[in-house]
PDB file of N, CA and C in Angstrom:
ATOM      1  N   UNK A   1      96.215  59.509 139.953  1.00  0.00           N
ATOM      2  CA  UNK A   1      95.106  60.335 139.509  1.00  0.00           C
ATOM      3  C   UNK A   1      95.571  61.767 139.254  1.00  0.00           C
ATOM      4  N   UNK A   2      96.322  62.090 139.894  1.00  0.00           N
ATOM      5  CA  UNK A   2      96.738  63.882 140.207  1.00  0.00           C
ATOM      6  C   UNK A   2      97.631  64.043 138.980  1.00  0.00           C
ATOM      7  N   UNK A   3      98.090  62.808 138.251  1.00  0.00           N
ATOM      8  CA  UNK A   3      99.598  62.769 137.083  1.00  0.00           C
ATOM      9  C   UNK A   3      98.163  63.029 136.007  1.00  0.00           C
ATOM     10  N   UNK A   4      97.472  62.364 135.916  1.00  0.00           N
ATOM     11  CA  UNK A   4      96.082  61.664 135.116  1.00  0.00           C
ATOM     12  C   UNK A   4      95.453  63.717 134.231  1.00  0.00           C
ATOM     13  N   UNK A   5      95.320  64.336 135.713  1.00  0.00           N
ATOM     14  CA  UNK A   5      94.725  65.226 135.498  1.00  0.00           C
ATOM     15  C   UNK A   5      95.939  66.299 134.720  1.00  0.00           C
ATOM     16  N   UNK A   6      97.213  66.112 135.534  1.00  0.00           N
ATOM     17  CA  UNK A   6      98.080  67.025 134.912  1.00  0.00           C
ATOM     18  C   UNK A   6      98.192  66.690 133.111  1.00  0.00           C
ATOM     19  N   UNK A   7      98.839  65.649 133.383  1.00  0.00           N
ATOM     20  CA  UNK A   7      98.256  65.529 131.300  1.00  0.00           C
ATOM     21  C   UNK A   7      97.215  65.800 130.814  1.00  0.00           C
ATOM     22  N   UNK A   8      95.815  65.523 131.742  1.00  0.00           N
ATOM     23  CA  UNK A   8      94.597  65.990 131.371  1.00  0.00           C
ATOM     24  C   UNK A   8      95.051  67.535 130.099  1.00  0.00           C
ATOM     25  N   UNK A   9      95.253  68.230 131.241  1.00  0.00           N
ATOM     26  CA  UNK A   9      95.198  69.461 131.401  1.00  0.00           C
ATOM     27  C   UNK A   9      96.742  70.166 130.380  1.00  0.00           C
ATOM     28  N   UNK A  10      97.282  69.488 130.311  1.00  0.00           N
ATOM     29  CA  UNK A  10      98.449  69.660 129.192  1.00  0.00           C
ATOM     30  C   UNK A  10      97.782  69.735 127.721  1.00  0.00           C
ATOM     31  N   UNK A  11      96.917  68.165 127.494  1.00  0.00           N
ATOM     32  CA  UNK A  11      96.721  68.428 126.140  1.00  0.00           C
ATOM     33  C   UNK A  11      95.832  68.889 125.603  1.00  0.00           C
ATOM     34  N   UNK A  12      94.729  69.372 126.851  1.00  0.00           N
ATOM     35  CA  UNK A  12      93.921  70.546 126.327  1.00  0.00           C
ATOM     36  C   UNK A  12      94.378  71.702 125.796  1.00  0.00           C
ATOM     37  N   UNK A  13      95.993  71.938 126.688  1.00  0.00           N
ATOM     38  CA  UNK A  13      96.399  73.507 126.233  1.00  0.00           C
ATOM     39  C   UNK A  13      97.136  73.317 125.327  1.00  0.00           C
ATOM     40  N   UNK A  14      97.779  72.091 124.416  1.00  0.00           N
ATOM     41  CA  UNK A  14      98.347  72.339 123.657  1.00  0.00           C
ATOM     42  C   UNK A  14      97.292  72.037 122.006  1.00  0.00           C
ATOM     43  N   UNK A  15      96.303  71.606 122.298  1.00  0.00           N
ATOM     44  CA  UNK A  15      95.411  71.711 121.496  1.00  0.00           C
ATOM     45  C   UNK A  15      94.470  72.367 121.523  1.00  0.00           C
ATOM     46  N   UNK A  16      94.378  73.583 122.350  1.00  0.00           N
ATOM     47  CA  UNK A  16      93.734  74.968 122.275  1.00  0.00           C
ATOM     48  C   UNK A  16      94.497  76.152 121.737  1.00  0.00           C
ATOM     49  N   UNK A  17      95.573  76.177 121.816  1.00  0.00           N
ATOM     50  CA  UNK A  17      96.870  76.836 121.066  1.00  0.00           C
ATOM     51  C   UNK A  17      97.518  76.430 120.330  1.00  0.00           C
ATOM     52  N   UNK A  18      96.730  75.216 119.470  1.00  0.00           N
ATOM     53  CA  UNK A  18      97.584  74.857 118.435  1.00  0.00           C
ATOM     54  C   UNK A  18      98.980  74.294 118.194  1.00  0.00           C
ATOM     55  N   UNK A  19      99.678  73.627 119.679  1.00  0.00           N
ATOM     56  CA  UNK A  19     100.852  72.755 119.620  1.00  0.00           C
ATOM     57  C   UNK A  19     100.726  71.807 119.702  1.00  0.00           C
ATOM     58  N   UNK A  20     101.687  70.712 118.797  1.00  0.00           N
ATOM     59  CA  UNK A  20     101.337  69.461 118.481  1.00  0.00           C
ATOM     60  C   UNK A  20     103.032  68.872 118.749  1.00  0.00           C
ATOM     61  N   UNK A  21     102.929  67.759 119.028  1.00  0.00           N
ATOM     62  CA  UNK A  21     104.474  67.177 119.106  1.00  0.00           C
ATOM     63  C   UNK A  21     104.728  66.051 117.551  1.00  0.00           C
ATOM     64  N   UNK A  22     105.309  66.452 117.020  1.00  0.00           N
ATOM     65  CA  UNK A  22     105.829  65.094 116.001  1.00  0.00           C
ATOM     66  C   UNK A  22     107.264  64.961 115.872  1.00  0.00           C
ATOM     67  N   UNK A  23     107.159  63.392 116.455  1.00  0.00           N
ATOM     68  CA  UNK A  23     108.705  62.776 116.547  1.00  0.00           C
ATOM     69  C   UNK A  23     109.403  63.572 117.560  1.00  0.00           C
ATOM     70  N   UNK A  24     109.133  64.470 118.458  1.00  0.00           N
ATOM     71  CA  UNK A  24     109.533  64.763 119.454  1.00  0.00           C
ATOM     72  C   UNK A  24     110.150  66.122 119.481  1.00  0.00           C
ATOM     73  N   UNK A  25     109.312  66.784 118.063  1.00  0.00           N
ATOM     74  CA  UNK A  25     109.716  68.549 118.096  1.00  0.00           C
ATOM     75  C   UNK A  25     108.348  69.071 118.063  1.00  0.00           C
ATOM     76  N   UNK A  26     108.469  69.789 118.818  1.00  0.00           N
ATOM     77  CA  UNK A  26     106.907  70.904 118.866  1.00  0.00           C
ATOM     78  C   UNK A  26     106.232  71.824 117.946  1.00  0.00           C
ATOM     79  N   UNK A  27     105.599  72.115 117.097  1.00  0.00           N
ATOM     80  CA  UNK A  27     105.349  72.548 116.246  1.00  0.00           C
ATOM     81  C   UNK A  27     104.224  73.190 116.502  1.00  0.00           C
ATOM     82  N   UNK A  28     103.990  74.559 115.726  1.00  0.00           N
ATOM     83  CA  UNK A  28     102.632  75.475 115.969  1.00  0.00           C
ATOM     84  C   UNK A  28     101.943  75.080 114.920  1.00  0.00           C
ATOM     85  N   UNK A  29     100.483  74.980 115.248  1.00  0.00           N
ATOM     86  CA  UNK A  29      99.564  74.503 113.921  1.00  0.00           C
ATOM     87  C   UNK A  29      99.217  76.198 113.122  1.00  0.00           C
ATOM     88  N   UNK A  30      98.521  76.314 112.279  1.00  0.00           N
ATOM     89  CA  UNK A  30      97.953  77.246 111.914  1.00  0.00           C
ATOM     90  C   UNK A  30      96.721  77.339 112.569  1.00  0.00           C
ATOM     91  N   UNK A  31      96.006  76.649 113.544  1.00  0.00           N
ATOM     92  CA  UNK A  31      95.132  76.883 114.353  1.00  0.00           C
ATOM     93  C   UNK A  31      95.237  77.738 115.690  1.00  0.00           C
ATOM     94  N   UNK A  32      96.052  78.252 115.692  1.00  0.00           N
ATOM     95  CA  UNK A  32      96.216  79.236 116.633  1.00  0.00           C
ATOM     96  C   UNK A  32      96.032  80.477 116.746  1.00  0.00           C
ATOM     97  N   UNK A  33      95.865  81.137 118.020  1.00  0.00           N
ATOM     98  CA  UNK A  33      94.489  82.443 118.208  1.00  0.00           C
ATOM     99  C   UNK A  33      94.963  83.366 117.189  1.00  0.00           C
ATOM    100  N   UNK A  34      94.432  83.915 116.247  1.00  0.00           N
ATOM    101  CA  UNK A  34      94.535  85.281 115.831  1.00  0.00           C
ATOM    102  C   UNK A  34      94.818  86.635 116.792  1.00  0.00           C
ATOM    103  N   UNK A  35      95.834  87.519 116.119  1.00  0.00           N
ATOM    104  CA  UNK A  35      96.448  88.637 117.284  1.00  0.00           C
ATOM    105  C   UNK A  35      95.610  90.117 116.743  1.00  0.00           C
ATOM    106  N   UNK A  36      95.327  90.016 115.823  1.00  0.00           N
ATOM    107  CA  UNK A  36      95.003  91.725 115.205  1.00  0.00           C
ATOM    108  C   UNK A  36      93.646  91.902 115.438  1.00  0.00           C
ATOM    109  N   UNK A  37      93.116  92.973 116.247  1.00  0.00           N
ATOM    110  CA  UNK A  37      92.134  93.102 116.870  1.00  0.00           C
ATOM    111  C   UNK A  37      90.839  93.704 115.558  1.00  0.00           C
ATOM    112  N   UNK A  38      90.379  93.344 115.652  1.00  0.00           N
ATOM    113  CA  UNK A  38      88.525  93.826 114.498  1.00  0.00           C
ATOM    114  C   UNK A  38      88.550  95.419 114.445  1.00  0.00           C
ATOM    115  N   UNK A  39      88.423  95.899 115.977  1.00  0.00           N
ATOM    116  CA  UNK A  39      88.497  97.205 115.760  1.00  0.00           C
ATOM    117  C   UNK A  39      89.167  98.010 114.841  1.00  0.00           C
ATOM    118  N   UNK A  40      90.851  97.285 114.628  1.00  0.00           N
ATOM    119  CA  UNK A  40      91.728  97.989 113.590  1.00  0.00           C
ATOM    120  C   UNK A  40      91.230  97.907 112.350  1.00  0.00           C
ATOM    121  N   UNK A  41      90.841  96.860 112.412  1.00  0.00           N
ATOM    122  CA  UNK A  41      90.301  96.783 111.228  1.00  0.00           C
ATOM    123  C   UNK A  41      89.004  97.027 110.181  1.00  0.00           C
ATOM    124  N   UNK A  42      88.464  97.871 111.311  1.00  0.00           N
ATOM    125  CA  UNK A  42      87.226  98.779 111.120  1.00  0.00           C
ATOM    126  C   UNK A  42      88.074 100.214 110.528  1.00  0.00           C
ATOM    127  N   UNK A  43      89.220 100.823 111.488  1.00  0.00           N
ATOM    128  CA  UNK A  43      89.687 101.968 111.457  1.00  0.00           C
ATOM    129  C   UNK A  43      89.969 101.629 110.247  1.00  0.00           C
ATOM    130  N   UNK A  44      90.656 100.702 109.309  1.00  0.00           N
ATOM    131  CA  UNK A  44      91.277 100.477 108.435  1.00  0.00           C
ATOM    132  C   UNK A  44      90.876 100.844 107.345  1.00  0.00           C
ATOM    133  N   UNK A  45      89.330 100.186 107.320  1.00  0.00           N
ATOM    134  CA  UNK A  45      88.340 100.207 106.075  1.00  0.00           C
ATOM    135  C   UNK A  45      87.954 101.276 105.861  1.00  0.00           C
ATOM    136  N   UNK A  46      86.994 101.708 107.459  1.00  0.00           N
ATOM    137  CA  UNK A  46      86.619 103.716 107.244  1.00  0.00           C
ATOM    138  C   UNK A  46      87.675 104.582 106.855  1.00  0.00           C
ATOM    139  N   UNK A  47      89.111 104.428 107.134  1.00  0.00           N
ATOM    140  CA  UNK A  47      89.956 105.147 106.573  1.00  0.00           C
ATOM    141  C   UNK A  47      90.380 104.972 104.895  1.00  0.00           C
ATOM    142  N   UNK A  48      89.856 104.154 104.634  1.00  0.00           N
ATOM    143  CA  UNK A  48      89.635 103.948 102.973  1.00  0.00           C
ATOM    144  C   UNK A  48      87.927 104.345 102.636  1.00  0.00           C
ATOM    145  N   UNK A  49      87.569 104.926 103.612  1.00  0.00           N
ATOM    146  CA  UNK A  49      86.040 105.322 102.365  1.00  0.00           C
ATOM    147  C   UNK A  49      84.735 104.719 102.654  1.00  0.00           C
ATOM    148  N   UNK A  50      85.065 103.873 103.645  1.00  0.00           N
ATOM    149  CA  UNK A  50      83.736 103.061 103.819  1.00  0.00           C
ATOM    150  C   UNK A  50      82.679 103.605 105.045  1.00  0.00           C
ATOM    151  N   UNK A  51      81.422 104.234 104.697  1.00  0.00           N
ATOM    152  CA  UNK A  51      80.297 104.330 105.706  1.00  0.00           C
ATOM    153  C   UNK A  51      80.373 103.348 107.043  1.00  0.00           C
ATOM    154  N   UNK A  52      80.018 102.364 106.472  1.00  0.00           N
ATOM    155  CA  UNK A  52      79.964 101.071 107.839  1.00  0.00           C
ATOM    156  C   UNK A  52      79.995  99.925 106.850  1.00  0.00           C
ATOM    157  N   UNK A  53      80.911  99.112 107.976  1.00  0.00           N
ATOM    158  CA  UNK A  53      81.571  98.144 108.184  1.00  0.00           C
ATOM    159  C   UNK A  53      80.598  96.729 109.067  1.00  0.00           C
ATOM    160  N   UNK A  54      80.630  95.685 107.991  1.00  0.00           N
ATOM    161  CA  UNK A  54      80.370  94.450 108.431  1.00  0.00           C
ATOM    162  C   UNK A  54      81.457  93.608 109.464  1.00  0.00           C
ATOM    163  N   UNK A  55      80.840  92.700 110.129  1.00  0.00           N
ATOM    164  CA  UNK A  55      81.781  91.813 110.998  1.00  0.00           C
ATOM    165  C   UNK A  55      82.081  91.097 110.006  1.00  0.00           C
ATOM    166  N   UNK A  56      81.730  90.330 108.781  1.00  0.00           N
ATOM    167  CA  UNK A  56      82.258  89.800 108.042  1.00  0.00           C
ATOM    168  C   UNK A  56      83.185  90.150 107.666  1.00  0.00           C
ATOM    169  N   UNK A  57      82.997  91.350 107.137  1.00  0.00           N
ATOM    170  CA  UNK A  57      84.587  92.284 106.618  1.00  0.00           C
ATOM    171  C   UNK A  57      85.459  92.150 107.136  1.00  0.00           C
ATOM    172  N   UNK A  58      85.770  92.655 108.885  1.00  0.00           N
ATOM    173  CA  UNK A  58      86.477  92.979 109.202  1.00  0.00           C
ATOM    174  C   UNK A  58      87.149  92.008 109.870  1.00  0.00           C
ATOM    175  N   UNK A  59      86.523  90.247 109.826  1.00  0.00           N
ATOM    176  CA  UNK A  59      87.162  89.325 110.343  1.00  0.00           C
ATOM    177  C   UNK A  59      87.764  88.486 108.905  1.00  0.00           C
ATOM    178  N   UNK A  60      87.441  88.802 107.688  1.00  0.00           N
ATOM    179  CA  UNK A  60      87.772  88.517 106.265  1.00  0.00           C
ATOM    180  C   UNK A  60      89.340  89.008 106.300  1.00  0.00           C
ATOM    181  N   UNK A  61      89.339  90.644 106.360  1.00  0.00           N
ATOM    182  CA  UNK A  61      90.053  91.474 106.480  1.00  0.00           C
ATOM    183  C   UNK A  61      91.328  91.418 107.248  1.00  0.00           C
ATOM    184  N   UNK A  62      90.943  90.884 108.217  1.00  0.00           N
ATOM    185  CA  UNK A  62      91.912  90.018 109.530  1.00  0.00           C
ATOM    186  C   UNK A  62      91.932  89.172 109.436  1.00  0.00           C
ATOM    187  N   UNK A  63      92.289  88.145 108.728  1.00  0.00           N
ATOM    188  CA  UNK A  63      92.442  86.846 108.027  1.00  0.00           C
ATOM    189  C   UNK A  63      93.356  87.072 107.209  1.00  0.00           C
ATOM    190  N   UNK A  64      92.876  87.687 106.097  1.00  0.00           N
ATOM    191  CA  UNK A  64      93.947  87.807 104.607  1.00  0.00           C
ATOM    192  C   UNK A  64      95.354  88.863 105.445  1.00  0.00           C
ATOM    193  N   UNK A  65      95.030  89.392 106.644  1.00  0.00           N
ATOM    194  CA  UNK A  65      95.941  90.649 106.746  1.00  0.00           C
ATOM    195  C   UNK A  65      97.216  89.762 107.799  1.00  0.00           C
ATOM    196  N   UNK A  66      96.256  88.929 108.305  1.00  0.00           N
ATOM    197  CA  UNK A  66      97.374  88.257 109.241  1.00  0.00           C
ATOM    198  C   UNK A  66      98.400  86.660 108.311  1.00  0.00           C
ATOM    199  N   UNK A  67      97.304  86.721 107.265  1.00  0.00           N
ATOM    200  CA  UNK A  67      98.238  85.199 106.455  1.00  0.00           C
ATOM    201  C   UNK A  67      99.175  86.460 105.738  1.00  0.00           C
ATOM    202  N   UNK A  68      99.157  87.163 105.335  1.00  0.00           N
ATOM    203  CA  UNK A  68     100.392  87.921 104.783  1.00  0.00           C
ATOM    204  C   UNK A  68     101.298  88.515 105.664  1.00  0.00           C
ATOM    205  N   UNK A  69     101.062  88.699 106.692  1.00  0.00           N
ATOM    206  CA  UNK A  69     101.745  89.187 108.016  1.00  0.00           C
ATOM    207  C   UNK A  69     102.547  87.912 108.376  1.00  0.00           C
ATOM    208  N   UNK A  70     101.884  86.840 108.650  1.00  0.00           N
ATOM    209  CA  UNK A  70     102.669  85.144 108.479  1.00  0.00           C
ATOM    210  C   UNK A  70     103.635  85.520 107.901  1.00  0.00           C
ATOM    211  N   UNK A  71     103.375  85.420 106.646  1.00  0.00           N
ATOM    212  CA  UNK A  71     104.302  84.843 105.716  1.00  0.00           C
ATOM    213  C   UNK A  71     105.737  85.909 105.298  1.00  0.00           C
ATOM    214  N   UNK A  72     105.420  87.254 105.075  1.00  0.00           N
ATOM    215  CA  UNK A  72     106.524  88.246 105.444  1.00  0.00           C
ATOM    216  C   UNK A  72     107.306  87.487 106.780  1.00  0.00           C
ATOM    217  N   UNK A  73     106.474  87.520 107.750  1.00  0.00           N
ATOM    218  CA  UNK A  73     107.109  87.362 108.913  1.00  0.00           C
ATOM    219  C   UNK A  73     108.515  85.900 108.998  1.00  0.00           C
ATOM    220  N   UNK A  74     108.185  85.005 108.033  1.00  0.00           N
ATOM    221  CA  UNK A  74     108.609  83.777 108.001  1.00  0.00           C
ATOM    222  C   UNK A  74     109.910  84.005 106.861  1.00  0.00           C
ATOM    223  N   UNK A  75     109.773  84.744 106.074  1.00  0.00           N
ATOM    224  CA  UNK A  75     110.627  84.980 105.119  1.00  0.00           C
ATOM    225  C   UNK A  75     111.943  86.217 106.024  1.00  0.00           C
ATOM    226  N   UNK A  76     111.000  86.985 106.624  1.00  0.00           N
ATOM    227  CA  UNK A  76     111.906  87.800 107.629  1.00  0.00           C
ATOM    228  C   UNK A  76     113.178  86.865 108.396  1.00  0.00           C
ATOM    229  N   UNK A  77     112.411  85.798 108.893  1.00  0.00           N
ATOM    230  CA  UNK A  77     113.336  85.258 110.054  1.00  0.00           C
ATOM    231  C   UNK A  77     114.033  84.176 109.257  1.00  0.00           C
ATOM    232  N   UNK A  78     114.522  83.626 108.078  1.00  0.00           N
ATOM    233  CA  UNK A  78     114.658  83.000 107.206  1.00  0.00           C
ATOM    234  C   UNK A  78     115.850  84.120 106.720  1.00  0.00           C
ATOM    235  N   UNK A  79     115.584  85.354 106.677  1.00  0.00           N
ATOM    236  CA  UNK A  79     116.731  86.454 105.630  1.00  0.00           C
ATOM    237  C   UNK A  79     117.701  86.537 107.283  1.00  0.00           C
ATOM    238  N   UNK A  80     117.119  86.962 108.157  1.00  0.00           N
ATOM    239  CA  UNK A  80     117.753  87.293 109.566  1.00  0.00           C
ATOM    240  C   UNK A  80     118.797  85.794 109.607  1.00  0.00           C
ATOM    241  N   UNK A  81     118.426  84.985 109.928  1.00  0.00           N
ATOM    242  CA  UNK A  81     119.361  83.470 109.768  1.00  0.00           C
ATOM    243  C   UNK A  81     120.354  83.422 108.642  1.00  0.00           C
ATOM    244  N   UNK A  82     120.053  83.570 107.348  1.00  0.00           N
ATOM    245  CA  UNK A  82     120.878  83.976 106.645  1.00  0.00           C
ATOM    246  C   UNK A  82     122.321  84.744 106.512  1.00  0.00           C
ATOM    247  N   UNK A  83     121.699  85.852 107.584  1.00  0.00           N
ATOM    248  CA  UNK A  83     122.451  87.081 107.562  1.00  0.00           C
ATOM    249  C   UNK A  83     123.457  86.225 109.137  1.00  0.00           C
ATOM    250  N   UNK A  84     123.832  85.164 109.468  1.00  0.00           N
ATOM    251  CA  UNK A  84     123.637  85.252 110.536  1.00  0.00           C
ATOM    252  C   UNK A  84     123.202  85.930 112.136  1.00  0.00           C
ATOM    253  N   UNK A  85     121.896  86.211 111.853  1.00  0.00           N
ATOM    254  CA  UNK A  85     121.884  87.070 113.026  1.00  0.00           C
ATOM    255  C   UNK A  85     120.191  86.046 113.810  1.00  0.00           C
ATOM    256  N   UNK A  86     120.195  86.446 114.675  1.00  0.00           N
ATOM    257  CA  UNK A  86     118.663  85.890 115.577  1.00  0.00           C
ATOM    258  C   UNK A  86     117.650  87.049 115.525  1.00  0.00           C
ATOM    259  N   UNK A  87     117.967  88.137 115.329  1.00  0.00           N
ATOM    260  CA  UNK A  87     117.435  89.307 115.725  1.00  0.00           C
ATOM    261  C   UNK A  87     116.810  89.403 114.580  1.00  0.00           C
ATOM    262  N   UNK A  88     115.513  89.921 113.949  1.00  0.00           N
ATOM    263  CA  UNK A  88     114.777  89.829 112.707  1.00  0.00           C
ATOM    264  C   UNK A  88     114.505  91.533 113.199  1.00  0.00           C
ATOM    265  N   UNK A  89     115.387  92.610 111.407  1.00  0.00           N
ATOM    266  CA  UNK A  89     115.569  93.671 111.902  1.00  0.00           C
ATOM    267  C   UNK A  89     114.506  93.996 110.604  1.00  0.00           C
ATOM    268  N   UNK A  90     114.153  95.594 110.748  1.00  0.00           N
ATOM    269  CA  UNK A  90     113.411  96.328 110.329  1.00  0.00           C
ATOM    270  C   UNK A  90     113.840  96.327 108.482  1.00  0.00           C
ATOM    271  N   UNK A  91     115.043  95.710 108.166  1.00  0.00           N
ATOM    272  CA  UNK A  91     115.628  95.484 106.712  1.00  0.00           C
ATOM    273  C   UNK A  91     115.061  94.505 105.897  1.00  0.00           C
ATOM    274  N   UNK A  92     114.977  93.709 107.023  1.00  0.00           N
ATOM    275  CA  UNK A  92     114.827  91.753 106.859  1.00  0.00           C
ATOM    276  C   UNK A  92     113.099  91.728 106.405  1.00  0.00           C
ATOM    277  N   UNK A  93     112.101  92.757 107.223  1.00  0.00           N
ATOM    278  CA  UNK A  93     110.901  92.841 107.089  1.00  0.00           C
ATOM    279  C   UNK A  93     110.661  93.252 105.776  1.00  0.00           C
ATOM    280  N   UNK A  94     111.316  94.951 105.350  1.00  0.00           N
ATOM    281  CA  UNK A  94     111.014  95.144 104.558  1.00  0.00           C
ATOM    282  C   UNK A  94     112.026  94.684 103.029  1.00  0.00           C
ATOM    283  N   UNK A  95     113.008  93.976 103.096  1.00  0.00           N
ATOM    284  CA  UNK A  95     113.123  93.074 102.203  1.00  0.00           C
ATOM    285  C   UNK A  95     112.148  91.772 101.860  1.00  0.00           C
ATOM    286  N   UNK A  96     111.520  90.967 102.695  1.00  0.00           N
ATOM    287  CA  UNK A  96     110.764  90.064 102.855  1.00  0.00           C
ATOM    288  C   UNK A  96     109.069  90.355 102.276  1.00  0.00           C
ATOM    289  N   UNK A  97     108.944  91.696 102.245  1.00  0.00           N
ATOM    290  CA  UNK A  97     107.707  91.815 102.010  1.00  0.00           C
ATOM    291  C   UNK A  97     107.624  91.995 100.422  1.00  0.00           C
ATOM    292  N   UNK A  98     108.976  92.537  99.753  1.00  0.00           N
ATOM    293  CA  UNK A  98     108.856  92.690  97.853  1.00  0.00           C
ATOM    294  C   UNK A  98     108.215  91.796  97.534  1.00  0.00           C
TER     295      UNK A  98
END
């Protein structure tokens, strides 16, 4: 029973954070928590001009800001490997983002 609950309790957390096993490598889904907080993204908008700010906006806003943040980020660690290195440096980012 006590093994029962420990798996219980495994694949809740790996399907609350979005890890999945296939064929026996672990993989992150794209369902996993968002990091960039709303607030910034209030500062973001009023600092471009805007009176007030919807929650729609600013979770729209944090959406499109974090799939491009992804994807730089993936091309970063992709140029870093390249370069042989592990370390994904401040070059690799802003090469990755052209």
């Amino acid at each position: 029973m006590a093994l029962f609950k420990h798996l219980f309790a495994l694949i809740v957390r790996f399907i609350y954070f979005g890890l999945f096993c296939l064929n026996g490598v672990f993989i992150w889904s794209k369902m996993e928590k968002k990091i960039l907080p709303a607030a910034a993204m209030e500062k973001i908008l009023k600092k471009a001009g805007a009176t007030r700010v919807s929650i729609d906006a600013k979770e729209a806003l944090k959406d499109v800001l974090e799939d491009i943040a992804e994807e730089i980020g993936e091309k970063a660690v992709r140029l870093a490997k390249h370069s042989g290195r592990k370390t994904v440096k401040g070059k690799d980012i802003k090469l990755a983002a052209r």
